[in-house]
Protein backbone atom coordinates (compact mmCIF):
# COMPACT_ATOMS: atom_id res chain seq x y z
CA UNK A 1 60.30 103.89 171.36
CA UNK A 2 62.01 100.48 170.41
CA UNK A 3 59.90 98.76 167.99
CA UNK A 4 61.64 95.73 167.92
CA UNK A 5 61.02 93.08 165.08
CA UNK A 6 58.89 95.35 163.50
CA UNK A 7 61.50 97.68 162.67
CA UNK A 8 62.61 95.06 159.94
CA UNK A 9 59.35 94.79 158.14
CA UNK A 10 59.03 97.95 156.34
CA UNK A 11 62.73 97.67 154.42
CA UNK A 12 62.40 94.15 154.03
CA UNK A 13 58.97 93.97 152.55
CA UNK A 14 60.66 96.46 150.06
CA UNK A 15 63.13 94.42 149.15
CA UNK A 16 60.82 90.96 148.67
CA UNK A 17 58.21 92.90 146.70
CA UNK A 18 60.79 94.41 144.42
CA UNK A 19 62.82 90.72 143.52
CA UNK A 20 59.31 89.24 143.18
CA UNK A 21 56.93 92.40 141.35
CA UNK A 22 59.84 93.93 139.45
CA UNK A 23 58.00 96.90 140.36
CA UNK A 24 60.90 98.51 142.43
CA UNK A 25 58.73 102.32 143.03
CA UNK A 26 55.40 100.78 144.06
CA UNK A 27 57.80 98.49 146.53
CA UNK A 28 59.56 101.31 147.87
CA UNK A 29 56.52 103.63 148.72
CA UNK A 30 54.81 100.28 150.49
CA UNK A 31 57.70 99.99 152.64
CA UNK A 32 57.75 103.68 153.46
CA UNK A 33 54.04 103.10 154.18
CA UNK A 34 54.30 100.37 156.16
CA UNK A 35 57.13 101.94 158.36
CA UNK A 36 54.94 105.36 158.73
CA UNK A 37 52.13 102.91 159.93
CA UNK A 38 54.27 101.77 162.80
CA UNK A 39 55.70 104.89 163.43
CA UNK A 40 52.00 106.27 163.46
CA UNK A 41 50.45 103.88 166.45
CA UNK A 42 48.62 101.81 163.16
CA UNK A 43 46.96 104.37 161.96
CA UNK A 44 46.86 104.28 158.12
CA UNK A 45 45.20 107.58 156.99
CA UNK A 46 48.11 109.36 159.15
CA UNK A 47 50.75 106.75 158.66
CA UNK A 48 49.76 108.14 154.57
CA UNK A 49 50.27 111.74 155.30
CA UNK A 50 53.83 110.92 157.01
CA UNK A 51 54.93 108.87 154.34
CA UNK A 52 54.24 111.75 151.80
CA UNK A 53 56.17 113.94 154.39
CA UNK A 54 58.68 111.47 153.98
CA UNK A 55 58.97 112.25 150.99
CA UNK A 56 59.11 116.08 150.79
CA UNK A 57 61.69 116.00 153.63
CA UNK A 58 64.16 113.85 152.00
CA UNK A 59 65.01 117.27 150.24
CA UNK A 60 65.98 118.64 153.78
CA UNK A 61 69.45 116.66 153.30
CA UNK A 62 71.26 119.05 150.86
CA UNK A 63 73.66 115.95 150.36
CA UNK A 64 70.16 113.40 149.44
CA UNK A 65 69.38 116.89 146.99
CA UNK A 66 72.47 116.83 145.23
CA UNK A 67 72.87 113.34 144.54
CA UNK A 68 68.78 113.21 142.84
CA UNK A 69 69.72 116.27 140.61
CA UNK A 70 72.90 114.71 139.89
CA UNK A 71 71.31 111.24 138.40
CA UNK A 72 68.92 113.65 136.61
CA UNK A 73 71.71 115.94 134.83
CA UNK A 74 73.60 113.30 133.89
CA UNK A 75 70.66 112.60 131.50
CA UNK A 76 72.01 115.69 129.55
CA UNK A 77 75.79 114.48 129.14
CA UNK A 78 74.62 111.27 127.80
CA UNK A 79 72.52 113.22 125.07
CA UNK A 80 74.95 115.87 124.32
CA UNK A 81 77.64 113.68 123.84
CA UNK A 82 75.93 111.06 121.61
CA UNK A 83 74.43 113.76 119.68
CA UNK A 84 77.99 115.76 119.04
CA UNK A 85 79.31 112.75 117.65
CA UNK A 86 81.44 112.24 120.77
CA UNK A 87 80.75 108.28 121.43
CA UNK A 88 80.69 107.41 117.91
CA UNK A 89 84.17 109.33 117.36
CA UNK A 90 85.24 107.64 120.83
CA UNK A 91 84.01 104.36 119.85
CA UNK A 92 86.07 105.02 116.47
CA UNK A 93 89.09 105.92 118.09
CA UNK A 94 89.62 103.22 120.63
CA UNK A 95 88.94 100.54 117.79
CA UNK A 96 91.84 102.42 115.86
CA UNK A 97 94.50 102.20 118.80
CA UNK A 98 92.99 98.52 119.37
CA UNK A 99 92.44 99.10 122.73
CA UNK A 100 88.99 97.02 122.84
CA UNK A 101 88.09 95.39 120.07
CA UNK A 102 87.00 92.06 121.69
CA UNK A 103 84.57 91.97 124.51
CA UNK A 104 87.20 91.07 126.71
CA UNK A 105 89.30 94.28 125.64
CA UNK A 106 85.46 96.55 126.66
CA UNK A 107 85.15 94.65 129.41
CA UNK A 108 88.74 95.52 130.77
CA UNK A 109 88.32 99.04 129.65
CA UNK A 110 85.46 98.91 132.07
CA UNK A 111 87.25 97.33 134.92
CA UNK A 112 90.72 99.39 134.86
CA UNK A 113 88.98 102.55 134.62
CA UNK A 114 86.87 101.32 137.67
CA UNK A 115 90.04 100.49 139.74
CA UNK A 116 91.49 103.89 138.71
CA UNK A 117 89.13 106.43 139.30
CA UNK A 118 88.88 105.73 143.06
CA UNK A 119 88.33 109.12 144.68
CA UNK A 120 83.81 108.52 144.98
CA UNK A 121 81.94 105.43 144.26
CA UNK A 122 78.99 107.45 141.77
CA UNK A 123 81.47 109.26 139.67
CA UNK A 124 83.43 106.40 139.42
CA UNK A 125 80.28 104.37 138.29
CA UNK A 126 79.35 106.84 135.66
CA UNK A 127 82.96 107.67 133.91
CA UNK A 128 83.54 104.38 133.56
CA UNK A 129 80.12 103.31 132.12
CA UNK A 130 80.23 106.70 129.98
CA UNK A 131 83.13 105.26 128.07
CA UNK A 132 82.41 101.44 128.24
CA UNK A 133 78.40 101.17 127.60
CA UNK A 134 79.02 102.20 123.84
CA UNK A 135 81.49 99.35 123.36
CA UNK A 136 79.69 96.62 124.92
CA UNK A 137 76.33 97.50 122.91
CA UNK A 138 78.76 97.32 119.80
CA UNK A 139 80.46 94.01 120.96
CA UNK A 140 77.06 92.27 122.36
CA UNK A 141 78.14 92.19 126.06
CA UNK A 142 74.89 92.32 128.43
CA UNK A 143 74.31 95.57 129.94
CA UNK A 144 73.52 93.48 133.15
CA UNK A 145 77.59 92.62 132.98
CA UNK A 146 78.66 95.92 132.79
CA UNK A 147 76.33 97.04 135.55
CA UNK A 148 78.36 94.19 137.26
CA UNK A 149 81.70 95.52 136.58
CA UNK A 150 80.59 99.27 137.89
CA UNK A 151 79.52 98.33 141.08
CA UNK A 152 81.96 95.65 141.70
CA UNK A 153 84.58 98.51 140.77
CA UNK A 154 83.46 101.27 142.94
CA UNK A 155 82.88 100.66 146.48
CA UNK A 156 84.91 97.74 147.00
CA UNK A 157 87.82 99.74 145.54
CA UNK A 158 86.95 102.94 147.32
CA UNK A 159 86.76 101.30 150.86
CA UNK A 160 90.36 100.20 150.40
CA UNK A 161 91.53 103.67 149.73
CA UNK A 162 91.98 105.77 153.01
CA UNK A 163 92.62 108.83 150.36
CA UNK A 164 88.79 109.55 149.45
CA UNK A 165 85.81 110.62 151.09
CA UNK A 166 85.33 107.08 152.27
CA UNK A 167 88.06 106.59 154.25
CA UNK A 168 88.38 110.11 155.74
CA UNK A 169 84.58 109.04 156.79
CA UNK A 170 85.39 106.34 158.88
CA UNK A 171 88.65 107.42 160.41
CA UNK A 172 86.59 110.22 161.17
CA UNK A 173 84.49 107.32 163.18
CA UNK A 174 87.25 105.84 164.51
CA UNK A 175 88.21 109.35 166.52
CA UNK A 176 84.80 109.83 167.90
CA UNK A 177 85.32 106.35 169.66
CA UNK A 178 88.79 107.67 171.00
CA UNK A 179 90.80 105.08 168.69
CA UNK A 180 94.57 105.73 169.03
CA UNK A 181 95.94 106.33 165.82
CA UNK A 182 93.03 106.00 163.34
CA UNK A 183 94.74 106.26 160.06
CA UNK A 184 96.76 103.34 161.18
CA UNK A 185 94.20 101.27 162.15
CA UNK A 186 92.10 101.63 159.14
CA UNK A 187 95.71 101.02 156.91
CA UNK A 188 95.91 97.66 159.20
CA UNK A 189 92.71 97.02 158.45
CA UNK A 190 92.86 96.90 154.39
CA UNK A 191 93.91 93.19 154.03
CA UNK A 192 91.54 91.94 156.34
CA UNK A 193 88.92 93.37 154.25
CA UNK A 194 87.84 89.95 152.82
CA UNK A 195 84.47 90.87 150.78
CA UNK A 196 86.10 94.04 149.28
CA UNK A 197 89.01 92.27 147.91
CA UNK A 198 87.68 89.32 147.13
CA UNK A 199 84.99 91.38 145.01
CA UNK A 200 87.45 92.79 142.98
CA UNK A 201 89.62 90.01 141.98
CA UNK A 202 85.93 88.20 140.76
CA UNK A 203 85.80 91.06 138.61
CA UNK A 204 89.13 90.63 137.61
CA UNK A 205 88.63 86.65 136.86
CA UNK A 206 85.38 87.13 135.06
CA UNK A 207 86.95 90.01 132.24
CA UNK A 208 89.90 87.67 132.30
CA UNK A 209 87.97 84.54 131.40
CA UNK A 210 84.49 85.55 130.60
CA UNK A 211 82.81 82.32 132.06
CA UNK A 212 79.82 83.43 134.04
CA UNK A 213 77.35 81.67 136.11
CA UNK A 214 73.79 81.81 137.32
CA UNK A 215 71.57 84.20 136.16
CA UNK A 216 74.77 86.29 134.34
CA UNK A 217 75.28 83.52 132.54
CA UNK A 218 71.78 83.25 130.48
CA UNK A 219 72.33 87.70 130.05
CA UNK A 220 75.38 86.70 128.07
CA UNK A 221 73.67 83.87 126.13
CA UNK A 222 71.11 86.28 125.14
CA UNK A 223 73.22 88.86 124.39
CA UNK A 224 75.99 87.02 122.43
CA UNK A 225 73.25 84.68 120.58
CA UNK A 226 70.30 87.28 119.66
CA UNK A 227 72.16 90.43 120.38
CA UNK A 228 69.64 92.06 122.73
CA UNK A 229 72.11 93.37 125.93
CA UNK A 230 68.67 93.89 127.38
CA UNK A 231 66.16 91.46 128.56
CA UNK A 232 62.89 91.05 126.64
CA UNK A 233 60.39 93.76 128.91
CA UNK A 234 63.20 94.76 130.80
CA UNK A 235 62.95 98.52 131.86
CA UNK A 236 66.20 100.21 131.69
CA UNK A 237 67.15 102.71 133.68
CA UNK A 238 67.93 105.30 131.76
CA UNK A 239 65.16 105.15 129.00
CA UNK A 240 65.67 104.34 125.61
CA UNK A 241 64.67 107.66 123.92
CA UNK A 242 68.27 108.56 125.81
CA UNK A 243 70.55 105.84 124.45
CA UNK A 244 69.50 105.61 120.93
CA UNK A 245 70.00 109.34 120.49
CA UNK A 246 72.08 109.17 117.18
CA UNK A 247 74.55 111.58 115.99
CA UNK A 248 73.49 114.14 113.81
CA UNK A 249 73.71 114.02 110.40
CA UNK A 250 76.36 114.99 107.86
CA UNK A 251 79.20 115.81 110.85
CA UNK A 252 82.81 114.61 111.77
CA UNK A 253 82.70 112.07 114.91
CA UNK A 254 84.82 113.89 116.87
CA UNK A 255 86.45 111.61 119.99
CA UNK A 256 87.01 115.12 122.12
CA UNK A 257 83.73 115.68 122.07
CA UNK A 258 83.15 112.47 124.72
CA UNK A 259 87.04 112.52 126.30
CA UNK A 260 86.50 116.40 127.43
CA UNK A 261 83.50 116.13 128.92
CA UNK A 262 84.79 112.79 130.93
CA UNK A 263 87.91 114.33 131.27
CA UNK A 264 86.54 117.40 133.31
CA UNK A 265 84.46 115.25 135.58
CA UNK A 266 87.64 113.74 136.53
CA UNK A 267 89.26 116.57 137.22
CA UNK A 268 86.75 118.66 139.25
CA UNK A 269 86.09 115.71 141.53
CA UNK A 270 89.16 116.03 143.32
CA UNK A 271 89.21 119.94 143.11
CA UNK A 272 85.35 119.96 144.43
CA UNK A 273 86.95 118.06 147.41
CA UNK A 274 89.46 120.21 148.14
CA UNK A 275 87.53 123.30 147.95
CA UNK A 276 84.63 122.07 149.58
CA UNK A 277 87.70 120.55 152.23
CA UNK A 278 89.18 123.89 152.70
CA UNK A 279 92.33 122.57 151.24
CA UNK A 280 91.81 118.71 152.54
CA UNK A 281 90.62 116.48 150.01
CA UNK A 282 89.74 113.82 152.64
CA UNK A 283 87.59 116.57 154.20
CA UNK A 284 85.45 117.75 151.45
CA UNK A 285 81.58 116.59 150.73
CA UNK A 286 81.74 113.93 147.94
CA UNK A 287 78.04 114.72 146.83
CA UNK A 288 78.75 118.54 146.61
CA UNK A 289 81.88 117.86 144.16
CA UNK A 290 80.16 114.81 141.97
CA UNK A 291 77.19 117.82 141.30
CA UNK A 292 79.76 119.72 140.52
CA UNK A 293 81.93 117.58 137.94
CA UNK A 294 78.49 117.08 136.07
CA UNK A 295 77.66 120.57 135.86
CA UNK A 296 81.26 121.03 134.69
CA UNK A 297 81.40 118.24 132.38
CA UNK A 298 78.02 119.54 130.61
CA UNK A 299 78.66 122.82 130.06
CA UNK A 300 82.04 121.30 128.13
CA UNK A 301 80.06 118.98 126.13
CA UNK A 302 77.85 121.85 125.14
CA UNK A 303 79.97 124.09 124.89
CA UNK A 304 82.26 122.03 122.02
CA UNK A 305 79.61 121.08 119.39
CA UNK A 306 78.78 125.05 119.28
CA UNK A 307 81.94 126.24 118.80
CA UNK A 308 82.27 123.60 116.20
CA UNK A 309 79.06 124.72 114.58
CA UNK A 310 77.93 121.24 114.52
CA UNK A 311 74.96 122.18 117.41
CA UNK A 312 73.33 125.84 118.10
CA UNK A 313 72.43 126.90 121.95
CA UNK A 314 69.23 126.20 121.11
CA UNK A 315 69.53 122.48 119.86
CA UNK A 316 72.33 122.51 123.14
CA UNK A 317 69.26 123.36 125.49
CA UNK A 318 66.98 121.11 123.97
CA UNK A 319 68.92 117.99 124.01
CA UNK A 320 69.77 118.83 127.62
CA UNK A 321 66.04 119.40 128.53
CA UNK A 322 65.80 115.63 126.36
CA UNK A 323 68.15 114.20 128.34
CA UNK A 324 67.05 115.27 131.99
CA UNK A 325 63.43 114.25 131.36
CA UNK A 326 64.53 110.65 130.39
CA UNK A 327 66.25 110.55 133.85
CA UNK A 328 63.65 112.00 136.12
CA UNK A 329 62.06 108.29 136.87
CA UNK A 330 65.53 107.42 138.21
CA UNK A 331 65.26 110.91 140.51
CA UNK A 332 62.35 109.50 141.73
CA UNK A 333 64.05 105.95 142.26
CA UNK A 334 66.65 107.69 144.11
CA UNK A 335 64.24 109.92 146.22
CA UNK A 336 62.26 106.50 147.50
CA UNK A 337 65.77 104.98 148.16
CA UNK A 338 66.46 107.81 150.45
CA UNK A 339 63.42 108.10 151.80
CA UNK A 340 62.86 104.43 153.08
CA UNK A 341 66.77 104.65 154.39
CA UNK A 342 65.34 107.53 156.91
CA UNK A 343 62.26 105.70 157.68
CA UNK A 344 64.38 102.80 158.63
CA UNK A 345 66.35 104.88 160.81
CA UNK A 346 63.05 106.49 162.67
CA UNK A 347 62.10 103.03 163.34
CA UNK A 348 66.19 102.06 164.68
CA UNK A 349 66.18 99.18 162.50
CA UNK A 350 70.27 99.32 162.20
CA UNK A 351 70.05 99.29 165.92
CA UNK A 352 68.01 96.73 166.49
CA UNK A 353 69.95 94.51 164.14
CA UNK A 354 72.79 95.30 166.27
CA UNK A 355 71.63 94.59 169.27
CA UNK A 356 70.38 90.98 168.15
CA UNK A 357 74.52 90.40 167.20
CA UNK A 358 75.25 90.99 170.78
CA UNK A 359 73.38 88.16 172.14
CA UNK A 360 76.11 85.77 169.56
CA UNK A 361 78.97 87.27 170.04
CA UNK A 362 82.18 85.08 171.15
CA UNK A 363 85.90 86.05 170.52
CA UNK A 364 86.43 83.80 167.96
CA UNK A 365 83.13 84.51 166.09
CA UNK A 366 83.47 88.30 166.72
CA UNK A 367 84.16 88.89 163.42
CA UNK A 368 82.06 86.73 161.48
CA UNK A 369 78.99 88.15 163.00
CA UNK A 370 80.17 91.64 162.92
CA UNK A 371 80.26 91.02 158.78
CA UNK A 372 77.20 89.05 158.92
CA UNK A 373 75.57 92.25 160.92
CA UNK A 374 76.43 94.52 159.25
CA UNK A 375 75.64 93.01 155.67
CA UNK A 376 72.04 91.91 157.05
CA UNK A 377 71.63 96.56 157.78
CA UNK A 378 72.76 97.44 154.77
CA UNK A 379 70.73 95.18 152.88
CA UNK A 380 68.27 96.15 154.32
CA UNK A 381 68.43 100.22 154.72
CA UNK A 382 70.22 100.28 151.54
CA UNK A 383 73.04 102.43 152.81
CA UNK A 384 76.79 101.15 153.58
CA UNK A 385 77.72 104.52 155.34
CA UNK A 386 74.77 104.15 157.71
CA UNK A 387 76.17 101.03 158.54
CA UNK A 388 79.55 102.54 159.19
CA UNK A 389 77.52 104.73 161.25
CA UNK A 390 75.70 102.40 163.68
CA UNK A 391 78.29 99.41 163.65
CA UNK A 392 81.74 101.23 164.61
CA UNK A 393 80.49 102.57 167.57
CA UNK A 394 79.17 98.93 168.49
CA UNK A 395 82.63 96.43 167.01
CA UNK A 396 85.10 99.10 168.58
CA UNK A 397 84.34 98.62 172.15
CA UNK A 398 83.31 95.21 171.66
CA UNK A 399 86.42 94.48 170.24
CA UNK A 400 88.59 95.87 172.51
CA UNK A 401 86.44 94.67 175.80
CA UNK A 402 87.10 90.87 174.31
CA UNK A 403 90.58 91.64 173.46
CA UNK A 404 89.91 90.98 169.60
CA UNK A 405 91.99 92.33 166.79
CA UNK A 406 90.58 95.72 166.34
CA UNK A 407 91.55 95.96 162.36
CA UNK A 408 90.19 92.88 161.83
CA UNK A 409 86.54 93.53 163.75
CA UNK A 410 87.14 97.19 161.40
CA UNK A 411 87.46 95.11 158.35
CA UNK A 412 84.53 93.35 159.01
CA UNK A 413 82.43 96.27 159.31
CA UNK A 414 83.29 98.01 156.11
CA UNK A 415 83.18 94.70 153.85
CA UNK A 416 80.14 93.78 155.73
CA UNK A 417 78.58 97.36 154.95
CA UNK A 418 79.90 97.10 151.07
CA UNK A 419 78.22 93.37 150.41
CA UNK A 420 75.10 94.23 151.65
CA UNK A 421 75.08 97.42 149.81
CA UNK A 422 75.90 95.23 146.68
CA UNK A 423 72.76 92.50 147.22
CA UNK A 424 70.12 95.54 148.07
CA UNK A 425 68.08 96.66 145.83
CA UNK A 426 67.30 99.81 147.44
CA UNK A 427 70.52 100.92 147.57
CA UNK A 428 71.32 103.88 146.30
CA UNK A 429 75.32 102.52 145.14
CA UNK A 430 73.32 99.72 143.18
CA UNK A 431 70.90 102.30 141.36
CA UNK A 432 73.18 104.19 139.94
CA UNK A 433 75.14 101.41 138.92
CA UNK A 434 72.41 100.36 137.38
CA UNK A 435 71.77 103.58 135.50
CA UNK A 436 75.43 104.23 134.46
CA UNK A 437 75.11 100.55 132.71
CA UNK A 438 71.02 101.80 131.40
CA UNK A 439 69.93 98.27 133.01
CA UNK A 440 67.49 97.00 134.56
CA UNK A 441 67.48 97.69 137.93
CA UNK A 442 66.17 94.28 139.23
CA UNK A 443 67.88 92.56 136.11
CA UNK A 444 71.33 93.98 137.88
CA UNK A 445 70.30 92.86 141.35
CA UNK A 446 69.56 89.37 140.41
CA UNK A 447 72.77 88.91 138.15
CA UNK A 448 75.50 90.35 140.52
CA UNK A 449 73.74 89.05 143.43
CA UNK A 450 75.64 85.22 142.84
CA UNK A 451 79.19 86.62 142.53
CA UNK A 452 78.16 88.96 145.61
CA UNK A 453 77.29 85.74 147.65
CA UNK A 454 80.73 84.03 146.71
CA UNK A 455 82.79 86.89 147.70
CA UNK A 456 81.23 86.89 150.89
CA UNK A 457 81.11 83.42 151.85
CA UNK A 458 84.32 83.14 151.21
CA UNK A 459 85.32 86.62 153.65
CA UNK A 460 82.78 84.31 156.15
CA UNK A 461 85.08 81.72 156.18
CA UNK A 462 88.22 83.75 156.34
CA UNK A 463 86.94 85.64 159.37
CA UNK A 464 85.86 82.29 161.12
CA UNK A 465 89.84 80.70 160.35
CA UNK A 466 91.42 84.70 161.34
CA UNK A 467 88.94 84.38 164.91
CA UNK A 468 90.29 81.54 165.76
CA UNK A 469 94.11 81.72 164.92
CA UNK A 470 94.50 84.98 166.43
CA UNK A 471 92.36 84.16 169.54
């Protein structure tokens, strides 16, 4: 059944109440209700029993399962690690090299291991606010910045490497609409991709010259002038009893005890890949190998405070138990996220967006609404993949049946997908951003969202100039 407008309501009404209440999980469930309403002829009692099913069956994906028990676990690596003595000996240690003893120096650290750990967008998020959050809650840098950084660090750099699970995603598009050479294509279609670069090299001006605007502006101020990184009645995401574990008393900060643990997520991300790829990294199922590299990565820092007799199994267990139980509201965060993406999907509200395009689309604009498009789906299903999804299948054909440049109609869809992932607050890219930085979620949202909107106006008006030269 095509629901039409309707199909909107439900993800948007999520994403109003949320900027307005703060209250992201009541806004969530309301827009799963809603959408279970439509999808249940109006009938609320049974549009409530759906959305429960909703729920439950968002545990069906194995790849939705992995990722919620992944954002829980990494609860315990944040514990163990502060507890060990790992951040403060960390924290130590980069001071002593003077790697970042300025908030410009954190803020870099931030960025470059962003930029370089480019292989999936979460465990790029959480290495590199493992290592940074420390420093900036030392050096007075908002935790809304650093949330900033992390997202602005993952996707957009991800989506511009066809090495990763990204871009062996959509060339893997590209094939099932009988593209010619996919892997060139996508290559072609790298500097066209406006939003993503331009994202990046606003990351790269703001560490570079620290002068913020808007709302990221007055986080600083705070920050810098009273020393609170968090807003007054903010609600992080990762919960304080987590963050202010302290080190335990009487032992030697160890830096090992942080750079092992990071160390081995790095390491089994690419191996989880090629294992899970049968021997093709490109192939292999990014949530699978993340859920691995945590696993991995807390059973190291575990495993090192015992054998240094500064923890026993039992404190080991406890403190992992700690830490998973201060992450379980973000579980839940992430299992709404999900949960509304699929309702969207029963109602065909990508579709439907879609379809609205194709009543605007001219050669010259082609491009420009295929970014507008597919920004306006992921901001509102929360999922830049499911716009890959629904909007290659539509820009391919259309692009070659107007005789458009196909990398640049490409380019549109994947920055398109990536800024509207960026500005959503149901996104599930943005949440954990927002939980690597231990934000607040709607704090993060409302901060990033200004740079967001600069990056892509300015991809706007490079796609309107690119339409019409090469028309």
């Amino acid at each position: 059944m095509d629901y039409g407008w309707l199909s909107v309501i439900p993800p948007l009404l999520a994403v109003i109440l949320a900027i307005i209440t703060r209250q992201v999980y009541i806004s969530l469930f309301l827009g799963i209700l809603t959408g279970w309403v439509i999808l249940s002829d109006w009938n609320i009692l049974s549009g409530l029993a759906a959305s429960i099913d909703a729920l439950i069956n968002v545990f069906q994906d194995p790849g939705n399962t992995r990722v919620i028990i992944f954002c829980a676990l990494i609860g315990a690596l944040i514990t163990l690690t502060q507890r060990s003595g790992g951040v403060n000996g960390f924290i130590g240690w980069i001071q002593r090299k003077n790697l970042a003893r300025t908030p410009r120096g954190a803020a870099g650290l931030a960025g470059i291991t962003g930029f370089l750990i480019f292989i999936e967008s979460s465990i790029c998020c959480l290495i590199a606010g493992s290592i940074s959050r420390p420093l900036f809650e030392r050096l007075r840098i908002s935790r809304e910045k650093l949330a900033y950084i992390l997202d602005s660090t993952s996707a957009p750099n991800c989506i511009l490497i066809p090495l990763n699970a990204w871009g062996a995603f959509v060339i893997g598009l590209l094939e099932s609409e009988g593209v010619e050479g996919p892997v060139n294509v996508f290559i072609r279609s790298i500097p066209f991709n406006f939003y993503a670069i331009f994202a990046i090299l606003m990351v790269v001006f703001i560490i570079m010259t620290f002068r913020d605007f808007g709302p990221m502006k007055k986080a600083e101020e705070r920050a810098r002038t009273t020393g609170k990184t968090i807003a007054d009645g903010a609600v992080p995401m990762v919960s304080d009893e987590i963050t202010s574990t302290k080190p335990k008393e009487n032992i030697p900060y160890r830096a090992a005890n942080m750079i092992l643990p990071v160390l081995t997520m790095i390491v089994m991300v690419p191996l989880g890949l090629y294992i899970t790829g049968e021997g093709n990294i490109t192939a292999g199922t990014g949530s699978t190998a993340v859920l691995w590299a945590v696993i991995a990565a807390i059973a190291v820092a575990g495993i090192l405070p015992v054998v240094q007799k500064i923890l026993s199994f039992r404190e080991v267990f406890e403190l992992s138990l700690k830490g998973i139980g201060g992450l379980v509201p973000l579980a839940i965060l992430m299992m709404l996220a999900f949960a509304i993406g699929d309702t969207s999907r029963e109602l065909g509200t990508g579709l439907y967006i879609a379809s609205l395009a194709d009543d605007f689309l001219h050669p010259v604009y082609i491009a420009a609404i295929i970014f507008f498009t597919s920004a306006f789906i992921a901001f509102s299903t929360g999922t830049s993949w499911g716009v890959f999804a629904i909007m290659i299948p539509v820009a391919v054909p259309t692009a070659l049946m107007m005789e458009v440049n196909l990398p640049l109609c490409l380019a549109a869809v994947l920055g398109g997908g990536v800024f509207g992932d960026h500005v959503s607050p149901i996104s599930d890219t943005t949440l954990v951003s927002s939980m690597a930085a231990a934000s607040d979620h709607i704090d993060h949202v409302r901060t990033q969202m200004p740079y967001a909107m600069l990056a892509a106006t300015g991809a706007m008006i490079f796609y309107v100039i690119l339409g019409i030269i090469l028309q």
